[in-house]
N, C-alpha and C. Protein backbone atom coordinates (compact mmCIF):
# COMPACT_ATOMS: atom_id res chain seq x y z
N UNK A 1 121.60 207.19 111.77
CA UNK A 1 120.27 207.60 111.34
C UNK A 1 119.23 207.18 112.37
N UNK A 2 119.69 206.04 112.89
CA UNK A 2 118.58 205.78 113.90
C UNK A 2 118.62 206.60 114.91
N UNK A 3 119.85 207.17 115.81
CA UNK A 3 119.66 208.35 116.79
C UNK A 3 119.03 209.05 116.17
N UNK A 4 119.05 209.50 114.99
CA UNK A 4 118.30 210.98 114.56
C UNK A 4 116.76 210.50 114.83
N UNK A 5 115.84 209.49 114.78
CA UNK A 5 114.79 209.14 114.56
C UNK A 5 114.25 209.75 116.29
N UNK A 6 115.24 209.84 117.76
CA UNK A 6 114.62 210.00 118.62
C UNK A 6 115.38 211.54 119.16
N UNK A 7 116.13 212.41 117.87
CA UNK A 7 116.84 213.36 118.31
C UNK A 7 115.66 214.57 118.92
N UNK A 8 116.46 214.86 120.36
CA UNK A 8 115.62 216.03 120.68
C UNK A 8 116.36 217.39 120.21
N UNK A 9 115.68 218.27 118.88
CA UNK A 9 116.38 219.26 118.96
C UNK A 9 116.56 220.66 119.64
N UNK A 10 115.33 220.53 121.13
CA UNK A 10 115.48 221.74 121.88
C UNK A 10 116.62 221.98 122.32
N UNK A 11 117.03 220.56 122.40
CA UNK A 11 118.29 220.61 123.08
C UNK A 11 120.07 221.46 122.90
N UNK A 12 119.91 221.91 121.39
CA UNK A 12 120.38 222.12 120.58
C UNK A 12 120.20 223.43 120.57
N UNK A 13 118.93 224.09 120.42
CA UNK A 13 118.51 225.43 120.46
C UNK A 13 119.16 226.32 121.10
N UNK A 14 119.72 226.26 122.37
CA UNK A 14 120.56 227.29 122.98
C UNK A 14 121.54 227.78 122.65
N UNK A 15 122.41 226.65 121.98
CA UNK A 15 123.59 226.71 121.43
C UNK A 15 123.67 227.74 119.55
N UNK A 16 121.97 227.98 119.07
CA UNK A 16 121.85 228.57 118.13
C UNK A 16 121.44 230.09 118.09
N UNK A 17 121.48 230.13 119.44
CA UNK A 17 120.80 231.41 119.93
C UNK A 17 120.97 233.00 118.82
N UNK A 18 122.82 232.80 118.45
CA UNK A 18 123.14 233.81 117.98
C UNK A 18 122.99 233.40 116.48
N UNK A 19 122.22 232.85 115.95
CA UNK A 19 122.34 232.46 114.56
C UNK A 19 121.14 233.38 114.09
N UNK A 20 121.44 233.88 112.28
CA UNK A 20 120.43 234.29 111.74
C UNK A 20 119.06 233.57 111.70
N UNK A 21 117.92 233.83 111.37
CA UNK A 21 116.91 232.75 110.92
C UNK A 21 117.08 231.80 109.83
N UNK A 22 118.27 231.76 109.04
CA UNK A 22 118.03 231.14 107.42
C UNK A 22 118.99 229.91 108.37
N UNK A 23 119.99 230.64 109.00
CA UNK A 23 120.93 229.25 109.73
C UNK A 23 120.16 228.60 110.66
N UNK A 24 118.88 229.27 111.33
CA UNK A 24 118.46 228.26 112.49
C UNK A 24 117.21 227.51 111.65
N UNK A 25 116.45 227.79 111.03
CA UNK A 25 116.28 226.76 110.11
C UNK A 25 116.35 225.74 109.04
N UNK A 26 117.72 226.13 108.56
CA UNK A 26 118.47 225.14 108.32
C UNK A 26 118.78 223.56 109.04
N UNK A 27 119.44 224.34 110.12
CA UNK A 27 119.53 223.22 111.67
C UNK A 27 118.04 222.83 111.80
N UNK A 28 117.26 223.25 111.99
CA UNK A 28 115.94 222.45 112.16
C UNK A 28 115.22 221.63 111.10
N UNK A 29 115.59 221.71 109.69
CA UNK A 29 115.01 221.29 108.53
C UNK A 29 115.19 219.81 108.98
N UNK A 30 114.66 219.12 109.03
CA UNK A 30 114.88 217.61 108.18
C UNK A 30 114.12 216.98 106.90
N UNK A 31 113.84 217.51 106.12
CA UNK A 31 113.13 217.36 104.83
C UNK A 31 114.33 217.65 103.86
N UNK A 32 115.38 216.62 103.48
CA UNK A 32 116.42 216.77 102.70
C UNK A 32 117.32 218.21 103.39
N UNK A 33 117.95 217.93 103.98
CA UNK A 33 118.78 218.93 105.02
C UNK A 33 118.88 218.22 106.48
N UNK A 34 119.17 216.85 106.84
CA UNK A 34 119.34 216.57 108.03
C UNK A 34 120.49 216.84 108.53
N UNK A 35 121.49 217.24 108.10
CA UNK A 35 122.52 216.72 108.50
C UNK A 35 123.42 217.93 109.46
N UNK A 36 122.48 218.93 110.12
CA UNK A 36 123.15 219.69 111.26
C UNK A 36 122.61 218.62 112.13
N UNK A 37 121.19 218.00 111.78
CA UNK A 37 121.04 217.48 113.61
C UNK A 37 121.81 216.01 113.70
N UNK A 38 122.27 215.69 112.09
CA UNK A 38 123.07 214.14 112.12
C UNK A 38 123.78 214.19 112.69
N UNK A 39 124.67 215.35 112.80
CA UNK A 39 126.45 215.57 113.07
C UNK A 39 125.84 215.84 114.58
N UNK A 40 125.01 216.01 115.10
CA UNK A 40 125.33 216.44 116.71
C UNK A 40 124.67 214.42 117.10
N UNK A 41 123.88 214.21 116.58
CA UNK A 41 123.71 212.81 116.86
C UNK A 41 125.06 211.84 116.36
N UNK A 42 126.13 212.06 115.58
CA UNK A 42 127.18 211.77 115.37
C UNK A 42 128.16 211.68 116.10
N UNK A 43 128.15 212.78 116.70
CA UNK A 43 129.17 213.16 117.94
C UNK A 43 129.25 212.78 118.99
N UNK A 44 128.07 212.48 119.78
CA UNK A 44 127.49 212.31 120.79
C UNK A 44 128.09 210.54 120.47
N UNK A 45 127.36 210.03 119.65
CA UNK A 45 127.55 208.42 119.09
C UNK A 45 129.61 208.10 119.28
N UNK A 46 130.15 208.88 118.15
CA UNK A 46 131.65 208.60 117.54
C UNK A 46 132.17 209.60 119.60
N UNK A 47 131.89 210.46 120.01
CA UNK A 47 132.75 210.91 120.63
C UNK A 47 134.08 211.02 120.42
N UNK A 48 134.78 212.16 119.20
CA UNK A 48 136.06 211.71 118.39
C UNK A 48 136.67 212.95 119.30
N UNK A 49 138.49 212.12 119.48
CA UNK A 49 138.98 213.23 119.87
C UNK A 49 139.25 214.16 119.76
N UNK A 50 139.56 214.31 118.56
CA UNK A 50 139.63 215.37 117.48
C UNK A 50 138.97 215.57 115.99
N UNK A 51 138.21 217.12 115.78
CA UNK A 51 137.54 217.02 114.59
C UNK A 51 138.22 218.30 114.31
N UNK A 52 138.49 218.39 112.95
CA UNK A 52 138.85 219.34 111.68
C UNK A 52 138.18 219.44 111.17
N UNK A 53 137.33 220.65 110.69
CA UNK A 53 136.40 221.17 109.61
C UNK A 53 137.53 222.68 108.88
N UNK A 54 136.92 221.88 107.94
CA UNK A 54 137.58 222.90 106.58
C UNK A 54 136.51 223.38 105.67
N UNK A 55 136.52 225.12 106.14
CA UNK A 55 135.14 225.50 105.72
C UNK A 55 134.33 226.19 106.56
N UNK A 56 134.92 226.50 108.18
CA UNK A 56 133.63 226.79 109.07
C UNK A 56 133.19 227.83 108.69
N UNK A 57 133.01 228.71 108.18
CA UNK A 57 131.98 229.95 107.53
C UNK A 57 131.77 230.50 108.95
N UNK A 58 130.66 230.70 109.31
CA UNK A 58 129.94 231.44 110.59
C UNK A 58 129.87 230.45 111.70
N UNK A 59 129.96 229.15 111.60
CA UNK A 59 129.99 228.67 112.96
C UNK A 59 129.29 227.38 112.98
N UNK A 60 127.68 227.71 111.93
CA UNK A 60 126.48 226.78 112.09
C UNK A 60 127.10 225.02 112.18
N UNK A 61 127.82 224.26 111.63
CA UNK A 61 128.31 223.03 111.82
C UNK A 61 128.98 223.18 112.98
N UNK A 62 129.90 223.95 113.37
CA UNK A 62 130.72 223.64 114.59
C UNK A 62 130.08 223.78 115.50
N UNK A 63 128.93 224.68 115.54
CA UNK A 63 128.16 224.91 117.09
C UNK A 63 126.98 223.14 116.91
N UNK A 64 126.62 222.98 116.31
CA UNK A 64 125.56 221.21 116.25
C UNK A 64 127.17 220.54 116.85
N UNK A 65 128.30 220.64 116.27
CA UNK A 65 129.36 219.75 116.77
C UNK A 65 129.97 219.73 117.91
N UNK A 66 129.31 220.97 118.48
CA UNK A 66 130.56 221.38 119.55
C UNK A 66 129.48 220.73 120.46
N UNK A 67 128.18 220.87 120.39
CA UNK A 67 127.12 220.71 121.97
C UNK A 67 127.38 219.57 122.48
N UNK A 68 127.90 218.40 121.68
CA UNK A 68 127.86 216.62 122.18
C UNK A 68 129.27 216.61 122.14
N UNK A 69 130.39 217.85 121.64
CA UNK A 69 131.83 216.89 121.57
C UNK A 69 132.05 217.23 123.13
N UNK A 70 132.80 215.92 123.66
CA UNK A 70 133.83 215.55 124.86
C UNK A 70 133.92 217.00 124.99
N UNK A 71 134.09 217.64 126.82
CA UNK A 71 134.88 218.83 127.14
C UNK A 71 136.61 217.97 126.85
N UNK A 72 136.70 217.18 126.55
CA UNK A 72 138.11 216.64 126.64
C UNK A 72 138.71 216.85 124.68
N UNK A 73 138.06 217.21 123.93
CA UNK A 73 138.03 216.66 122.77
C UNK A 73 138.43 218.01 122.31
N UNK A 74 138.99 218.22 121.14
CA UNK A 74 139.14 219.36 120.01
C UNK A 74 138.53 219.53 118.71
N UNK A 75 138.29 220.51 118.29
CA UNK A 75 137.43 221.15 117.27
C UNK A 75 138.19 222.07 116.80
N UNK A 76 138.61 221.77 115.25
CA UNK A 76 140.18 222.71 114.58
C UNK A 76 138.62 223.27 113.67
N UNK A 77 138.70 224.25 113.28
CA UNK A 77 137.72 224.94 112.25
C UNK A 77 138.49 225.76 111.46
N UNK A 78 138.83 226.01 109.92
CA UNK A 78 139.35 227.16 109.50
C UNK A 78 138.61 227.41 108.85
N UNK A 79 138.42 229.15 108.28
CA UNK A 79 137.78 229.69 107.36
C UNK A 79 138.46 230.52 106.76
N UNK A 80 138.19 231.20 105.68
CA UNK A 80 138.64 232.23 104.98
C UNK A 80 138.38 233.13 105.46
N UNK A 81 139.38 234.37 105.63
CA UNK A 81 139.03 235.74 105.98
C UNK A 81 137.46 236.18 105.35
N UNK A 82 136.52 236.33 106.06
CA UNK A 82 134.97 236.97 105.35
C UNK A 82 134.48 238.29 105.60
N UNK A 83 135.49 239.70 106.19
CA UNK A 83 135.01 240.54 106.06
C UNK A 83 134.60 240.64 107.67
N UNK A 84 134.58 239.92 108.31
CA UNK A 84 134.28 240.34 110.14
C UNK A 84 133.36 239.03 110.31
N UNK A 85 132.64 238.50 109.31
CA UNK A 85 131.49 237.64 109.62
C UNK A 85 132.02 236.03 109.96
N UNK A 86 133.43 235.73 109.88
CA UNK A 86 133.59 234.42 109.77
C UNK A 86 133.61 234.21 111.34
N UNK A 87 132.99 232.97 111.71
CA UNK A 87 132.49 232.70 113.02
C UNK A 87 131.81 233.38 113.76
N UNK A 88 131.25 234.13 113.25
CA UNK A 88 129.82 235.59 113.91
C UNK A 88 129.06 235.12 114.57
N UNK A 89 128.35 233.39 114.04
CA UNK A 89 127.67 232.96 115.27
C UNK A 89 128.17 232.36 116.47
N UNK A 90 129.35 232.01 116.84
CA UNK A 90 130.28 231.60 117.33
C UNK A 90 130.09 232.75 118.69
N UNK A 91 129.46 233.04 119.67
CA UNK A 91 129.48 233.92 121.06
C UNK A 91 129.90 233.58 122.02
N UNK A 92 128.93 232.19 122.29
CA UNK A 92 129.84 231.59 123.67
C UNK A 92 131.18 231.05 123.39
N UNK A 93 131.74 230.61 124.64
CA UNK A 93 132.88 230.61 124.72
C UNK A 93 133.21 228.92 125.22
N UNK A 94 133.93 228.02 124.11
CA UNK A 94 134.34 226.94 124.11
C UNK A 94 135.48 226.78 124.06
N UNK A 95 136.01 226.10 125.03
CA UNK A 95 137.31 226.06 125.61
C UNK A 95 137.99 224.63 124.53
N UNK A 96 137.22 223.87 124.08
CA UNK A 96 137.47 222.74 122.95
C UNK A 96 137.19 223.33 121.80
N UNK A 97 137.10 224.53 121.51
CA UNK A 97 136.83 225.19 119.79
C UNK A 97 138.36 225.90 119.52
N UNK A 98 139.04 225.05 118.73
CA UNK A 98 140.02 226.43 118.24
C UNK A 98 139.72 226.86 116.78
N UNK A 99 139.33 228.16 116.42
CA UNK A 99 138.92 228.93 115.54
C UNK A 99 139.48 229.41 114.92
N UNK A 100 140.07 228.86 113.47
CA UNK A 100 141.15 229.31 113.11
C UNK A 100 141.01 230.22 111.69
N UNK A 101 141.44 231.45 111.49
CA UNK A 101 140.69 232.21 110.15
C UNK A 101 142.12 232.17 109.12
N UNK A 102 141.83 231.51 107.68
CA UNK A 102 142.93 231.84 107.02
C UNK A 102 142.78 230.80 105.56
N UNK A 103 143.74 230.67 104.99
CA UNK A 103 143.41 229.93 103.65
C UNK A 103 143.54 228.56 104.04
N UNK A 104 142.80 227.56 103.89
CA UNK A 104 142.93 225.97 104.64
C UNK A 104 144.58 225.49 103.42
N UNK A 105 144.68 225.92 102.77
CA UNK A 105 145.59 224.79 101.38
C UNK A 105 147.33 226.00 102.23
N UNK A 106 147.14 226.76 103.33
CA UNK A 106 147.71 227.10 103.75
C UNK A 106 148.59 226.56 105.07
N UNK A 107 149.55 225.84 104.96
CA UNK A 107 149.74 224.41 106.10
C UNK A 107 150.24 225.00 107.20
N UNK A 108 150.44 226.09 107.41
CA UNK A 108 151.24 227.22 108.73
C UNK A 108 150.29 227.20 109.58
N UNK A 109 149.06 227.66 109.18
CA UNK A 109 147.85 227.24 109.82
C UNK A 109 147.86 226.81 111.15
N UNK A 110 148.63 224.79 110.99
CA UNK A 110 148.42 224.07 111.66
C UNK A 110 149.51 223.40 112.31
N UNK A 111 150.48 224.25 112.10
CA UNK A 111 151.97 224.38 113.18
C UNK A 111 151.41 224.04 114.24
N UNK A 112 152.20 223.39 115.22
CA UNK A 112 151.58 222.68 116.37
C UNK A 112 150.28 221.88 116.82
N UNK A 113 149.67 221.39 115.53
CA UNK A 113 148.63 220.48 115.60
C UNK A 113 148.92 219.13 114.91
N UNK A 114 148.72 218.08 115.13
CA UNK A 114 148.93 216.58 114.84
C UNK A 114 147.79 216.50 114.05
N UNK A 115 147.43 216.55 112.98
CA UNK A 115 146.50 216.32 112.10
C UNK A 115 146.37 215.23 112.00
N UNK A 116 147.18 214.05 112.28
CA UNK A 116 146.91 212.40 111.85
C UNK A 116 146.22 212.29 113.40
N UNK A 117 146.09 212.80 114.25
CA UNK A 117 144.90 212.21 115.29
C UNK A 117 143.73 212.88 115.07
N UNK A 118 143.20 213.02 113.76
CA UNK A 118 141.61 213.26 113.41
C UNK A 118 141.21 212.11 113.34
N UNK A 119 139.57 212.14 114.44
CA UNK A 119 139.15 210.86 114.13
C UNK A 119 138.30 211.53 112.87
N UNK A 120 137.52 212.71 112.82
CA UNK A 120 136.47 213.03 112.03
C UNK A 120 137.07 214.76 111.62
N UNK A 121 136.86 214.14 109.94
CA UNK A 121 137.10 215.90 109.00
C UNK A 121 135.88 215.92 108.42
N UNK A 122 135.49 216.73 107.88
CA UNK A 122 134.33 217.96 107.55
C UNK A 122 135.01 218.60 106.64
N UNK A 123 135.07 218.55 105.01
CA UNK A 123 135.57 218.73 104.20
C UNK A 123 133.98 219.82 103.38
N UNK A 124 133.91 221.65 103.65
CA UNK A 124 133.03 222.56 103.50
C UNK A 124 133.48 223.64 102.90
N UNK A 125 134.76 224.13 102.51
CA UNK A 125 135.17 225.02 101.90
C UNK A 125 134.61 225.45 100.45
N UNK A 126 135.52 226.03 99.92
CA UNK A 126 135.45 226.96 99.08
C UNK A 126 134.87 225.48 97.61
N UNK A 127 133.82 225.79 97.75
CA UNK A 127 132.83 224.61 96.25
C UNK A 127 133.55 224.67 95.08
N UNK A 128 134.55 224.45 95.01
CA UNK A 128 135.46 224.21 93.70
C UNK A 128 135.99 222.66 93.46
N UNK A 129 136.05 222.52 92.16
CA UNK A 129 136.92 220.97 91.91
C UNK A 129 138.02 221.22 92.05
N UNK A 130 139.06 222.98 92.13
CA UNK A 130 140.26 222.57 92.09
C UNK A 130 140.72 222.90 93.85
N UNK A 131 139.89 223.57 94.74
CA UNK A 131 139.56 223.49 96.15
C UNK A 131 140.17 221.98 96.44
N UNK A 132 138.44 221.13 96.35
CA UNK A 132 138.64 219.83 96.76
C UNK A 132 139.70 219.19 96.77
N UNK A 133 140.56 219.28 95.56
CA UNK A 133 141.46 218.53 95.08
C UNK A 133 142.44 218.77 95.27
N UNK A 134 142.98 219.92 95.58
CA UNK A 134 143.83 220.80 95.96
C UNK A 134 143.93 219.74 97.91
N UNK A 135 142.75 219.89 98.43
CA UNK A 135 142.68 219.68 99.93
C UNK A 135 143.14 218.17 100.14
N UNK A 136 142.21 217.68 98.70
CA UNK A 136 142.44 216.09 99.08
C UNK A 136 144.11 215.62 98.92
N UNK A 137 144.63 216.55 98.09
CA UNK A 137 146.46 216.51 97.78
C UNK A 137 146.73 216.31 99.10
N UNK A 138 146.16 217.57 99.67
CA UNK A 138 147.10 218.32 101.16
C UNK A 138 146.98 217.23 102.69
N UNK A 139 145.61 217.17 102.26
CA UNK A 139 145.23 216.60 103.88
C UNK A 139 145.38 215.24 103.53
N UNK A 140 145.67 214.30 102.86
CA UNK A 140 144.94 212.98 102.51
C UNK A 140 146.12 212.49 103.41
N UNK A 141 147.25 212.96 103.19
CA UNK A 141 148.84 212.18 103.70
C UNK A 141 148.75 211.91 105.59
N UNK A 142 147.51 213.04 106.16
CA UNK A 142 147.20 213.15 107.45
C UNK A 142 146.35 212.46 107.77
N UNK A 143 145.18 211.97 106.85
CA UNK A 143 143.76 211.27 107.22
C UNK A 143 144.23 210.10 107.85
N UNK A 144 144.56 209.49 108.87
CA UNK A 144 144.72 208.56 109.17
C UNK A 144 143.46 206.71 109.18
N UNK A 145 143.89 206.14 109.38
CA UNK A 145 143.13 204.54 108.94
C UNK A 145 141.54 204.76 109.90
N UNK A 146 141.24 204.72 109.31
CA UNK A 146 139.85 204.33 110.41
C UNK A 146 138.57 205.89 110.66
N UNK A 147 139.70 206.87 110.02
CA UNK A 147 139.15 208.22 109.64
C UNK A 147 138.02 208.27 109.44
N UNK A 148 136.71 208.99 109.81
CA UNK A 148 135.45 209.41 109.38
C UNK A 148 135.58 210.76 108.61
N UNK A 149 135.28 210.85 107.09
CA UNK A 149 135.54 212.01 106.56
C UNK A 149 134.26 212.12 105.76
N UNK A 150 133.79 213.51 105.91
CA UNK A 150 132.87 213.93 105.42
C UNK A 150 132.86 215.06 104.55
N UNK A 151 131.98 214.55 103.63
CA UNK A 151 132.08 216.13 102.28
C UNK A 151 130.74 216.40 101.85
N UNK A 152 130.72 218.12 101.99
CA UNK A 152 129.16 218.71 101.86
C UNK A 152 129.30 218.85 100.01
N UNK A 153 127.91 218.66 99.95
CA UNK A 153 127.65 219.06 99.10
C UNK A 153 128.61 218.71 97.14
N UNK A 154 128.30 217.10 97.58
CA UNK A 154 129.58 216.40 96.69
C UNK A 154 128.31 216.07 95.20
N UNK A 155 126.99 216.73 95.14
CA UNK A 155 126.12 216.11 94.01
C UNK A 155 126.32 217.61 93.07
N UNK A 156 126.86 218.91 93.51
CA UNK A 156 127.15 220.01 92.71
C UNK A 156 128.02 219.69 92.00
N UNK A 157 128.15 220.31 90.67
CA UNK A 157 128.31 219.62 89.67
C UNK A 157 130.21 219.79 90.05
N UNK A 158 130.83 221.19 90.29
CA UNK A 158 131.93 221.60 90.57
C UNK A 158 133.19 220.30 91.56
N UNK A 159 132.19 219.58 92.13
CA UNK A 159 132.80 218.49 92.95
C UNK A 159 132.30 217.11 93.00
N UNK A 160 131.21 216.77 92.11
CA UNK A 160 130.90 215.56 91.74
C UNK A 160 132.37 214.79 91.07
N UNK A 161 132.89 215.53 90.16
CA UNK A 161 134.20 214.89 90.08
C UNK A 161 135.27 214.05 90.77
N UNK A 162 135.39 215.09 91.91
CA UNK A 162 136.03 214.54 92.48
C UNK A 162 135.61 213.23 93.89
N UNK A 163 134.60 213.67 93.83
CA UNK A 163 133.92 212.56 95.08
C UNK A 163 134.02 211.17 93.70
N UNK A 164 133.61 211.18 92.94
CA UNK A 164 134.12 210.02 91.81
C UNK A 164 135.23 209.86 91.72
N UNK A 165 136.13 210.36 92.07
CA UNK A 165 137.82 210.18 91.88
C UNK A 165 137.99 209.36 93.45
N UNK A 166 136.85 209.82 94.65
CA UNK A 166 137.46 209.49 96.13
C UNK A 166 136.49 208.20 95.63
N UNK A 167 135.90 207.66 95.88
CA UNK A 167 134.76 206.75 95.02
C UNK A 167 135.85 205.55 94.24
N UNK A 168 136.51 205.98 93.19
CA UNK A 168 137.46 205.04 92.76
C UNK A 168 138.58 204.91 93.11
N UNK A 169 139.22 205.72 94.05
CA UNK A 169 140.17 205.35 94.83
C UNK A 169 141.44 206.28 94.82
N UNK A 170 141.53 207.39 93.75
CA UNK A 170 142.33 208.02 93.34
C UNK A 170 143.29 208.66 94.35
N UNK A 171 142.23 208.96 95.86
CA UNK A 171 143.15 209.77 96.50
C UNK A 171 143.40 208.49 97.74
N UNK A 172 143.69 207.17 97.98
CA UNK A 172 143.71 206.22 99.03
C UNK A 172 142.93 205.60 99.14
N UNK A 173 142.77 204.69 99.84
CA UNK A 173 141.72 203.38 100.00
C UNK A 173 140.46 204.44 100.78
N UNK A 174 139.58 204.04 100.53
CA UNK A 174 138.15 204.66 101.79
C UNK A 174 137.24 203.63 101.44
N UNK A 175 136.02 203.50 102.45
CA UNK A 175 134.73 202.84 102.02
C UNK A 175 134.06 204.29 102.22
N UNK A 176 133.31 204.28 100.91
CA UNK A 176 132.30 205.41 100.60
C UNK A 176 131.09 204.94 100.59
N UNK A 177 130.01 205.98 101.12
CA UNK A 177 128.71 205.74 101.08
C UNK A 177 128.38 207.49 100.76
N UNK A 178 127.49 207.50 99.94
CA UNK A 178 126.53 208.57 99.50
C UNK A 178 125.28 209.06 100.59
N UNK A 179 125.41 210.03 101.76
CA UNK A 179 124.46 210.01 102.17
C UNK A 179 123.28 211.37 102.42
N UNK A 180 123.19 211.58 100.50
CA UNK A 180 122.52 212.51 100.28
C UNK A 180 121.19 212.91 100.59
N UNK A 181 120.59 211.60 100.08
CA UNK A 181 118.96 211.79 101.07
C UNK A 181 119.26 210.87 102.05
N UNK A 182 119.03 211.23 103.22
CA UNK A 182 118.45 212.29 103.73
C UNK A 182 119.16 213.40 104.00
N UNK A 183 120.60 213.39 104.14
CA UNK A 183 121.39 214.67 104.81
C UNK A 183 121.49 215.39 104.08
N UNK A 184 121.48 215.79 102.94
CA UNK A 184 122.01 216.84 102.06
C UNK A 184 121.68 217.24 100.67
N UNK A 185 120.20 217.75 100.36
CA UNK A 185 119.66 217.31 98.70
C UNK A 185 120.95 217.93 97.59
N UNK A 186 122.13 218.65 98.26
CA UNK A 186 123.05 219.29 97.64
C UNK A 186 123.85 217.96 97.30
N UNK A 187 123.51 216.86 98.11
CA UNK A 187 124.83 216.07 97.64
C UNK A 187 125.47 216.00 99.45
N UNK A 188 125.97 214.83 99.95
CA UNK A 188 126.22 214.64 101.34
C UNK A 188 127.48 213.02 100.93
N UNK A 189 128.75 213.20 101.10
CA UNK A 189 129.11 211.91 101.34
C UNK A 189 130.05 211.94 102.40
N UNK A 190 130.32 210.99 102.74
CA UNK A 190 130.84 209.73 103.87
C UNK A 190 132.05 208.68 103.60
N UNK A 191 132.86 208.90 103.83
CA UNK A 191 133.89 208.03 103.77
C UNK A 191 134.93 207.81 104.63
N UNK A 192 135.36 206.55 104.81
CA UNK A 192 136.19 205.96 106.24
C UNK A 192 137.19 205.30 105.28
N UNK A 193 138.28 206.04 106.16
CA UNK A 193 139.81 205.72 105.60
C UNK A 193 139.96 204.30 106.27
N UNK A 194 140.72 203.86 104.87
CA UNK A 194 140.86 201.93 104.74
C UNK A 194 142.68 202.10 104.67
């Protein structure tokens, strides 16, 4: 939070070029919505070798993630088939983005990827309790110790559940922190595998 206090976001701007207006002000909001410019002040900070997002929709998180990650580093993104639009803002060309379109609770997916060397997941998919839970089954056995895992939008009512289930421990040890205001008036949490 304190990088964010001196974040420059012009810096950022290029990389949004191809985004609608509702996504590039989004990324610019910080009035309960910080958390596109957290995750690029995140990145820059954690420099993780590998990040998994589950959920990339059009791009808007992976492009704030991609501007500060390592050229040495990887960026796994899956989305659901959306009709032509999934990763639409996605133009330039990142040689550390692999873009992957398909059902995440689908593990073929990720044939030839080591999922236990995520330092940082991004848990954005499909807003369901049986989604989440379904993911937290799938991926939890991969999250490895020391993991930075993040989940949007955990104060909707559909997944408050289960962030109370990660909260008491149901799916493995984590230290959780809630970090809704400021990042996310939808609900924003944080948790590091113990």
């Amino acid at each position: 939070m304190k990088r964010l206090e001196t974040f420059d976001i012009n810096g950022l701007k290029p990389a949004l070029r191809h985004c609608n207006s509702g996504a590039k002000n989004d990324v610019l909001n910080t009035n309960g919505c910080c958390y596109y410019q957290w995750t690029a002040c995140l990145i820059d900070m954690m420099k993780p070798k590998q990040v998994v997002e589950l959920g990339g929709a059009m791009g808007v998180w992976a492009l704030c993630a991609l501007h500060y990650l390592p050229e040495d580093s990887i960026l796994h993104s899956i989305t659901l088939e959306e009709f032509g639009i999934e990763f639409s803002f996605i133009k330039d060309k990142y040689p550390n983005l692999n873009m992957i379109t398909g059902d995440d609770l689908d593990m073929k997916h990720w044939e030839g990827i080591d999922l236990t060397k995520t330092d940082l997941w991004f848990f954005d998919s499909l807003h369901t309790e049986e989604q989440l839970r379904k993911e937290m089954e799938l991926y939890g056995e991969h999250i490895k110790k020391g993991a930075l895992v993040l989940f949007d939008d955990i104060r909707m009512p559909e997944l408050w559940p289960v962030w109370q289930d990660i909260m008491d421990g149901k799916y493995g040890g984590y230290d959780t922190h809630e970090g809704t205001d400021p990042l996310h008036y939808s609900g924003y949490g944080l948790a590091v595998k113990t």
